[in-house]
PDB file of N, CA and C in Angstrom:
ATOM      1  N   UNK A   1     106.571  77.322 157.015  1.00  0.00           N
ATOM      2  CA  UNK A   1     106.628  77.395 155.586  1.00  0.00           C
ATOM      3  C   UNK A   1     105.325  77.966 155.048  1.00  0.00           C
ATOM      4  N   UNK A   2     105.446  79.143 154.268  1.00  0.00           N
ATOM      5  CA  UNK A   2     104.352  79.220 153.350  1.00  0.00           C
ATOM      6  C   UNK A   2     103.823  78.172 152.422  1.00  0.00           C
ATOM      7  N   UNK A   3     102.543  78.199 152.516  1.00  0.00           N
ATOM      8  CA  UNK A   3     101.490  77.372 151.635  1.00  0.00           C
ATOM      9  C   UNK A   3     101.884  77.899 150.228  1.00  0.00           C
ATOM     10  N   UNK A   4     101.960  77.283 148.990  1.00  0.00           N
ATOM     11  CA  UNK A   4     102.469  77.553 147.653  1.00  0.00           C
ATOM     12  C   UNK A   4     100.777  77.822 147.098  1.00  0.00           C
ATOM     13  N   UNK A   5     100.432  78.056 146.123  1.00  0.00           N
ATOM     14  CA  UNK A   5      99.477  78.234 145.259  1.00  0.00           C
ATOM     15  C   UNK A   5     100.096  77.766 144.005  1.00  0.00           C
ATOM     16  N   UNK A   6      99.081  76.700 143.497  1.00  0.00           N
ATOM     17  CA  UNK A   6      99.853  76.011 142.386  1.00  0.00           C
ATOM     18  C   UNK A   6      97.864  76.407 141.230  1.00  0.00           C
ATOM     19  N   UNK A   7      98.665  77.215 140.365  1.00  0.00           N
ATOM     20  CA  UNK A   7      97.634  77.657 139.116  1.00  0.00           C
ATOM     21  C   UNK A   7      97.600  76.003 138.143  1.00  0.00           C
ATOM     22  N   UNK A   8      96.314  75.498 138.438  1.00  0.00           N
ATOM     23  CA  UNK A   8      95.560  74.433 137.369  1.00  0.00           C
ATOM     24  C   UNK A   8      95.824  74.836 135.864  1.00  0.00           C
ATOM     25  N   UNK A   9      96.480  73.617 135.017  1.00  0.00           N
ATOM     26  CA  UNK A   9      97.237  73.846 134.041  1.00  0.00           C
ATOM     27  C   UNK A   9      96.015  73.483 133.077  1.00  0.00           C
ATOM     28  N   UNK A  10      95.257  73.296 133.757  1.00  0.00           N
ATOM     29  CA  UNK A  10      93.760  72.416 132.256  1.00  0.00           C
ATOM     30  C   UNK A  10      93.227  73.639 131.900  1.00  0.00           C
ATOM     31  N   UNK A  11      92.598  74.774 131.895  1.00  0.00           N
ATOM     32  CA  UNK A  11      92.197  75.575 131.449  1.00  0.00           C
ATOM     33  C   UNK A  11      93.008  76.338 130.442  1.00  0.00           C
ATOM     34  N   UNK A  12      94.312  76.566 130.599  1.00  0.00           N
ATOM     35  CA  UNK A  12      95.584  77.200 130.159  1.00  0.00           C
ATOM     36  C   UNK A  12      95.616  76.456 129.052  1.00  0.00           C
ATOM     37  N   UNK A  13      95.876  75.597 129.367  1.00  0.00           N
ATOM     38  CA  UNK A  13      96.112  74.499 127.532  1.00  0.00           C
ATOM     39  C   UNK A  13      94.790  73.915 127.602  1.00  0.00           C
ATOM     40  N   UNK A  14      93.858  74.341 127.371  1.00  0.00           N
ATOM     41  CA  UNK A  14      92.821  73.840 127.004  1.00  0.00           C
ATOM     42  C   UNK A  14      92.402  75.121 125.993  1.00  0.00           C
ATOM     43  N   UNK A  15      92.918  76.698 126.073  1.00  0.00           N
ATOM     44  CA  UNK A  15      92.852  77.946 125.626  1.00  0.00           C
ATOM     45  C   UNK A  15      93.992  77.367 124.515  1.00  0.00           C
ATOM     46  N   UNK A  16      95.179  77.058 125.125  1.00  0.00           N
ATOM     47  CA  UNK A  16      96.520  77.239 124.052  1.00  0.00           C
ATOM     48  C   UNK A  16      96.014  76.053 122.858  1.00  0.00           C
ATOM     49  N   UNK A  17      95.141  75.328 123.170  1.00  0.00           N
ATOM     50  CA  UNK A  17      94.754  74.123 122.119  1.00  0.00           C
ATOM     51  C   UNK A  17      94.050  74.657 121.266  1.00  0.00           C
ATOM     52  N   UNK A  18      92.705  75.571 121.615  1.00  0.00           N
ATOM     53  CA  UNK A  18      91.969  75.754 120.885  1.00  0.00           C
ATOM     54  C   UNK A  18      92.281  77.227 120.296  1.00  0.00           C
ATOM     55  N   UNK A  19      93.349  77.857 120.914  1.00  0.00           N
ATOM     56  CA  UNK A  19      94.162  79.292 119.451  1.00  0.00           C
ATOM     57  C   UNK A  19      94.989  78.655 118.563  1.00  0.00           C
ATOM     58  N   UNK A  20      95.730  77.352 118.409  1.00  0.00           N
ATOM     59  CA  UNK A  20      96.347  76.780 118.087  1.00  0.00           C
ATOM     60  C   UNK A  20      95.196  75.836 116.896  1.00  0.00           C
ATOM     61  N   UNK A  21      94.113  75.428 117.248  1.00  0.00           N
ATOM     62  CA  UNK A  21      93.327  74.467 116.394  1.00  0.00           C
ATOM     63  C   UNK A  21      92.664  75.522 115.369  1.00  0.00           C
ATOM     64  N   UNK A  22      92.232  76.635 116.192  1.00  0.00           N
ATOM     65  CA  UNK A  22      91.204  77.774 115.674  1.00  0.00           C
ATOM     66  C   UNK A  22      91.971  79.021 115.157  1.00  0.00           C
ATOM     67  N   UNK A  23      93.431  78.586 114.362  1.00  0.00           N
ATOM     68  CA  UNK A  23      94.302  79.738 114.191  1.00  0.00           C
ATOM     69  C   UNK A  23      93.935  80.535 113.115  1.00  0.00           C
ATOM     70  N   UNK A  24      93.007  79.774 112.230  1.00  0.00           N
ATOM     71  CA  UNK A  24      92.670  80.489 110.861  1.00  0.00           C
ATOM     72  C   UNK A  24      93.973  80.552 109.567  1.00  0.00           C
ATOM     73  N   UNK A  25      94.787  79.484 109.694  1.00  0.00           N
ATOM     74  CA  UNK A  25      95.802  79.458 108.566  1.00  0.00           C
ATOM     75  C   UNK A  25      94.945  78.558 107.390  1.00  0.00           C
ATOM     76  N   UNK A  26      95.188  78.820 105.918  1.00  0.00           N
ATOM     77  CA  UNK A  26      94.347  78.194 105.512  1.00  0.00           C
ATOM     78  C   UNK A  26      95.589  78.499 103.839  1.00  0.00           C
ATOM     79  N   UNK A  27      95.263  77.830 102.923  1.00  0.00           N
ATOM     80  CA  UNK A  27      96.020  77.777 101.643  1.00  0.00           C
ATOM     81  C   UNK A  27      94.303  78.455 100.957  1.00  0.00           C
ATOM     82  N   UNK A  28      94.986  79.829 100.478  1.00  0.00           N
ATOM     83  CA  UNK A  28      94.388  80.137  99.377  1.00  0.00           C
ATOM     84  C   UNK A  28      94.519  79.384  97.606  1.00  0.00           C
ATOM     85  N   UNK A  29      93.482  78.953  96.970  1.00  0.00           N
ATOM     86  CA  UNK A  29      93.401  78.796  95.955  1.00  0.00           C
ATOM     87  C   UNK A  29      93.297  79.916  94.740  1.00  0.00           C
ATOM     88  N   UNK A  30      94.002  79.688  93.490  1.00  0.00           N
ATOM     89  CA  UNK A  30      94.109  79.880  92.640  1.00  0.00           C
ATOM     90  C   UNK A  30      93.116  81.157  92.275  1.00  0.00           C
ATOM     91  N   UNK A  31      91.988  80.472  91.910  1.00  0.00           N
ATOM     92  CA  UNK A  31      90.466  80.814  91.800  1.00  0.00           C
ATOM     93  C   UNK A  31      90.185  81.965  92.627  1.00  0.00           C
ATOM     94  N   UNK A  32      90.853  81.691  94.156  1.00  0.00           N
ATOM     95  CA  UNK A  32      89.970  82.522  94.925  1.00  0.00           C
ATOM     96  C   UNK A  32      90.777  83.829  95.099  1.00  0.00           C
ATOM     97  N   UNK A  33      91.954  84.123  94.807  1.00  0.00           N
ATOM     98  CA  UNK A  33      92.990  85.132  94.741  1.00  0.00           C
ATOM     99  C   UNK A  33      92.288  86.679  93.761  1.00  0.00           C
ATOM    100  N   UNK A  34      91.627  86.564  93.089  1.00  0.00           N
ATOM    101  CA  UNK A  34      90.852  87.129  92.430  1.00  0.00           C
ATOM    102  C   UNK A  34      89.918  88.046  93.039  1.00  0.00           C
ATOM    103  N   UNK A  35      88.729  87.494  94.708  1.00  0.00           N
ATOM    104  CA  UNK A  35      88.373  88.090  95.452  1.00  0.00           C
ATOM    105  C   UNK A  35      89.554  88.797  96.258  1.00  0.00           C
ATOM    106  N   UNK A  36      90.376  88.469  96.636  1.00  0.00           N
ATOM    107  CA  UNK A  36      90.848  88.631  97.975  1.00  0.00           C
ATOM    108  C   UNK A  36      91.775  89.836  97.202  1.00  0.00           C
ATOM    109  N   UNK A  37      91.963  90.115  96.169  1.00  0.00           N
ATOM    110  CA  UNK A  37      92.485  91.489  94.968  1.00  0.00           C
ATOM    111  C   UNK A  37      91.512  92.106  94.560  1.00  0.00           C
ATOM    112  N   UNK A  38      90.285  92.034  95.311  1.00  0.00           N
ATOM    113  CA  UNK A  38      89.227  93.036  94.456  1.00  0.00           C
ATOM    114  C   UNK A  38      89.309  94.257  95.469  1.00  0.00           C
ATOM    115  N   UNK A  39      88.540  95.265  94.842  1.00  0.00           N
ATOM    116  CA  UNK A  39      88.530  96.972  95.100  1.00  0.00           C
ATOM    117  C   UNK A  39      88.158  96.573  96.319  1.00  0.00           C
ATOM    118  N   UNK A  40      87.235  96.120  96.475  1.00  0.00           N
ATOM    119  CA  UNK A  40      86.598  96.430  98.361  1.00  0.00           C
ATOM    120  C   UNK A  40      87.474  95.961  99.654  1.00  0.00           C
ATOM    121  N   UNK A  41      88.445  95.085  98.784  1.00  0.00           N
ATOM    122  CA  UNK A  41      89.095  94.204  99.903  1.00  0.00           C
ATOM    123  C   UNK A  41      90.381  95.419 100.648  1.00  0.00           C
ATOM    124  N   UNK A  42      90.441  96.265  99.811  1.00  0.00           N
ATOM    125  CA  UNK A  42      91.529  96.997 100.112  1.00  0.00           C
ATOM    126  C   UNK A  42      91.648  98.320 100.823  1.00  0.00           C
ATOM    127  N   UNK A  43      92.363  98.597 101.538  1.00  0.00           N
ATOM    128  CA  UNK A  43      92.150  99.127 103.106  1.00  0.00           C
ATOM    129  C   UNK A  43      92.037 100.405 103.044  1.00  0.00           C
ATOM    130  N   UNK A  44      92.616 100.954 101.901  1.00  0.00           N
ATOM    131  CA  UNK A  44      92.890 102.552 101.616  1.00  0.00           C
ATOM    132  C   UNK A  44      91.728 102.843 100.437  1.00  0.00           C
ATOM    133  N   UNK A  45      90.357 102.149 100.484  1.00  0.00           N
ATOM    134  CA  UNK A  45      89.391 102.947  99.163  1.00  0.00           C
ATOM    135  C   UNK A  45      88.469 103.916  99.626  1.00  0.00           C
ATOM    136  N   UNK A  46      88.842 104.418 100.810  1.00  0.00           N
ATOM    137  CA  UNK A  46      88.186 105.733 101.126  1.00  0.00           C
ATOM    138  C   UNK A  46      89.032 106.274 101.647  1.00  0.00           C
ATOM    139  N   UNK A  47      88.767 107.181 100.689  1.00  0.00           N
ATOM    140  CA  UNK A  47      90.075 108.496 100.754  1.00  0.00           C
ATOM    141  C   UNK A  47      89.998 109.370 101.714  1.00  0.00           C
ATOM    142  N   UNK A  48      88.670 109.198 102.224  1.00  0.00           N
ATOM    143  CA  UNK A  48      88.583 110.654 103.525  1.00  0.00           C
ATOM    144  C   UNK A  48      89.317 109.936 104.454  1.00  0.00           C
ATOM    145  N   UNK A  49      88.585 108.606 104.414  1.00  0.00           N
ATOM    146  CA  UNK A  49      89.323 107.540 105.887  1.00  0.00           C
ATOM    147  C   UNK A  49      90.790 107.886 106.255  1.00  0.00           C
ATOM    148  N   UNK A  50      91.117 107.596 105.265  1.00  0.00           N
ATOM    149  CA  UNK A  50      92.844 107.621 104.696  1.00  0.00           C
ATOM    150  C   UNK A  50      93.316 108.884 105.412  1.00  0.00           C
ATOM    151  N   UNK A  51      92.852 109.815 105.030  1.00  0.00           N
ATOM    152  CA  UNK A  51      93.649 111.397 105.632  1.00  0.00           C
ATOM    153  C   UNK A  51      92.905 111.707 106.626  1.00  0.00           C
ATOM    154  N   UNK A  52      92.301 110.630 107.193  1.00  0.00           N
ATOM    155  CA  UNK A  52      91.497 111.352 108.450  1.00  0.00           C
ATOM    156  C   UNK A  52      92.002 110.253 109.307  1.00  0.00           C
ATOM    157  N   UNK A  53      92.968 109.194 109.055  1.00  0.00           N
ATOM    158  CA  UNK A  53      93.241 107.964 110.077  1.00  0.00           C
ATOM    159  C   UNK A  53      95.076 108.924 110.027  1.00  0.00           C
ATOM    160  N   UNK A  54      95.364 109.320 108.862  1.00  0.00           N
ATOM    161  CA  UNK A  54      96.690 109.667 109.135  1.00  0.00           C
ATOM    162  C   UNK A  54      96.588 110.953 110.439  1.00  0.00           C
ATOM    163  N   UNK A  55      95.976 112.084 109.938  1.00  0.00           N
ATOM    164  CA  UNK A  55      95.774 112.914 110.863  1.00  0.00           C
ATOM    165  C   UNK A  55      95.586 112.874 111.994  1.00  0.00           C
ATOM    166  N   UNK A  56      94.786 111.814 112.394  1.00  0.00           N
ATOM    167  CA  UNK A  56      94.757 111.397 113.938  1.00  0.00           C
ATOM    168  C   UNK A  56      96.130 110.817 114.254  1.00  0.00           C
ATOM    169  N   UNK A  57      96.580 109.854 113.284  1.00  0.00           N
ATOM    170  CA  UNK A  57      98.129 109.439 113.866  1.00  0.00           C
ATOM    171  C   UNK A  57      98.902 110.399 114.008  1.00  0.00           C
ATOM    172  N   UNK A  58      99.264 111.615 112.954  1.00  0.00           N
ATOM    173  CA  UNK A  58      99.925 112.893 113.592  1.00  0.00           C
ATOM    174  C   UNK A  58      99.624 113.483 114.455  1.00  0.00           C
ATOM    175  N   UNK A  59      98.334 113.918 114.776  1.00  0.00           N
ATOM    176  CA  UNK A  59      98.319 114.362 115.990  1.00  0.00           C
ATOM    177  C   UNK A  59      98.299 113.642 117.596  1.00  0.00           C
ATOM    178  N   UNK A  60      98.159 112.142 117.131  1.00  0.00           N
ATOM    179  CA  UNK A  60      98.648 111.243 118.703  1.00  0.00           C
ATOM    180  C   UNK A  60     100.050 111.392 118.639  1.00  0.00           C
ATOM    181  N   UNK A  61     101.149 111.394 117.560  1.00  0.00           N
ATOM    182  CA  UNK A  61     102.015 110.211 117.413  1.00  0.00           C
ATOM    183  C   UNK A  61     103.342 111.782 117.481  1.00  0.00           C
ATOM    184  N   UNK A  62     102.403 112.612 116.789  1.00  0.00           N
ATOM    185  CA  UNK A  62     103.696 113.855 116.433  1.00  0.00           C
ATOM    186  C   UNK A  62     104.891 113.763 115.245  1.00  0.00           C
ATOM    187  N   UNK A  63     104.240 112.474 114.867  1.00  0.00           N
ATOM    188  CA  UNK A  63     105.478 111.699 113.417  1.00  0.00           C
ATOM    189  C   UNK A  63     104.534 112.375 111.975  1.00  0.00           C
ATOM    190  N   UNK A  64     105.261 112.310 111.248  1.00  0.00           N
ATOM    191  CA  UNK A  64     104.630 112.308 109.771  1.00  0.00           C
ATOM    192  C   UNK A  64     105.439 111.416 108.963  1.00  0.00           C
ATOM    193  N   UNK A  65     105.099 110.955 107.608  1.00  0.00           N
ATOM    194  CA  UNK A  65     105.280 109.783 106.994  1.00  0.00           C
ATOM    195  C   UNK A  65     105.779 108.721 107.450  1.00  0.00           C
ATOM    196  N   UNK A  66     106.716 107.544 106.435  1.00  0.00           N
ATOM    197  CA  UNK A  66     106.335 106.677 106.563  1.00  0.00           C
ATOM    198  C   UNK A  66     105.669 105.666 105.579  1.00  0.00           C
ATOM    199  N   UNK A  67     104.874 106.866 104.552  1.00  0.00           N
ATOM    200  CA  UNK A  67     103.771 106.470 103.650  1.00  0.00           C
ATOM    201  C   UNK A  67     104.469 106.327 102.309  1.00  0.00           C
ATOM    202  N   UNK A  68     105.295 105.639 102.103  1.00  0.00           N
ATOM    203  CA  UNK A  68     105.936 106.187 100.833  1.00  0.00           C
ATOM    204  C   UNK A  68     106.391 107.273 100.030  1.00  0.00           C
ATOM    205  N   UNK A  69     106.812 107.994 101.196  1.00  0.00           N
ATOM    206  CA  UNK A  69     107.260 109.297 101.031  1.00  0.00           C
ATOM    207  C   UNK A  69     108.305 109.385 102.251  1.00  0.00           C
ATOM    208  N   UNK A  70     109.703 110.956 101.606  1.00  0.00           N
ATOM    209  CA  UNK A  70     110.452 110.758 102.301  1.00  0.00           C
ATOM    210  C   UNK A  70     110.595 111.277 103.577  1.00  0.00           C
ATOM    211  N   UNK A  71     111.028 111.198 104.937  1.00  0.00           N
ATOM    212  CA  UNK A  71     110.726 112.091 105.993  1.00  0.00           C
ATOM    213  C   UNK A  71     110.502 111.231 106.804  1.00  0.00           C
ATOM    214  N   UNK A  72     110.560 111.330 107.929  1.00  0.00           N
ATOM    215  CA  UNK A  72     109.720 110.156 109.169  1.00  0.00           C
ATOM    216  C   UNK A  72     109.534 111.207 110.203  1.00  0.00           C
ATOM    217  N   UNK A  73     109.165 112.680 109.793  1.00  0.00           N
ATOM    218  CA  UNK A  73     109.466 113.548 111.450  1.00  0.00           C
ATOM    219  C   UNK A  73     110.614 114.332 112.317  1.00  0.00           C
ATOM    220  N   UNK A  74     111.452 113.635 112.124  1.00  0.00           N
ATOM    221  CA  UNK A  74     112.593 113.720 112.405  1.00  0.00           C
ATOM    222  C   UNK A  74     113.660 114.958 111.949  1.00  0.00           C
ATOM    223  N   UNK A  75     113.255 115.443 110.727  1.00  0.00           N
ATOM    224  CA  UNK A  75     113.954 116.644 110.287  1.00  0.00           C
ATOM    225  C   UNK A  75     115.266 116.453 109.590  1.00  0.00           C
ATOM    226  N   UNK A  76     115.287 114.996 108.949  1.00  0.00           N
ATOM    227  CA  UNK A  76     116.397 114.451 107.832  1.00  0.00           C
ATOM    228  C   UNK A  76     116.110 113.915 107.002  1.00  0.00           C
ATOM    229  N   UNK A  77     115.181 114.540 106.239  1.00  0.00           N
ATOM    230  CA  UNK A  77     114.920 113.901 104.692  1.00  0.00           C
ATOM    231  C   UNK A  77     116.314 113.437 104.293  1.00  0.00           C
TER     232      UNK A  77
END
């Protein structure tokens, strides 16, 4: 008979405990909704970024829009 290898379960859930404790879910307040809607928070305020992150996705991806516009690539608006 082969010898089994049995993987130690304490490290494994000792990881699954602490992504689970350390998940970062949290209830935003009222008050604080105000930051988390300001100009900086928002992903598209540089415009070069913007057409220079799409462009790289067209040229990895070979797709265009997607972006709120009609088309996905495909050639059936």
């Amino acid at each position: 008979m082969k010898n089994k290898r049995y993987v130690p379960l304490g490290p494994f859930l000792a990881v699954l405990a602490s992504a689970i404790a350390f998940s970062g879910c949290s209830t935003v307040a009222p008050y604080q909704k105000g930051n988390l809607a300001d100009y900086t928070m928002r992903s598209d305020r540089d415009e070069i970024a913007t057409v220079m992150t799409s462009h790289i996705q067209f040229s990895r991806e070979a797709t265009t829009g997607g972006e709120g516009v009609g088309g996905g690539g495909c050639g059936c608006n």
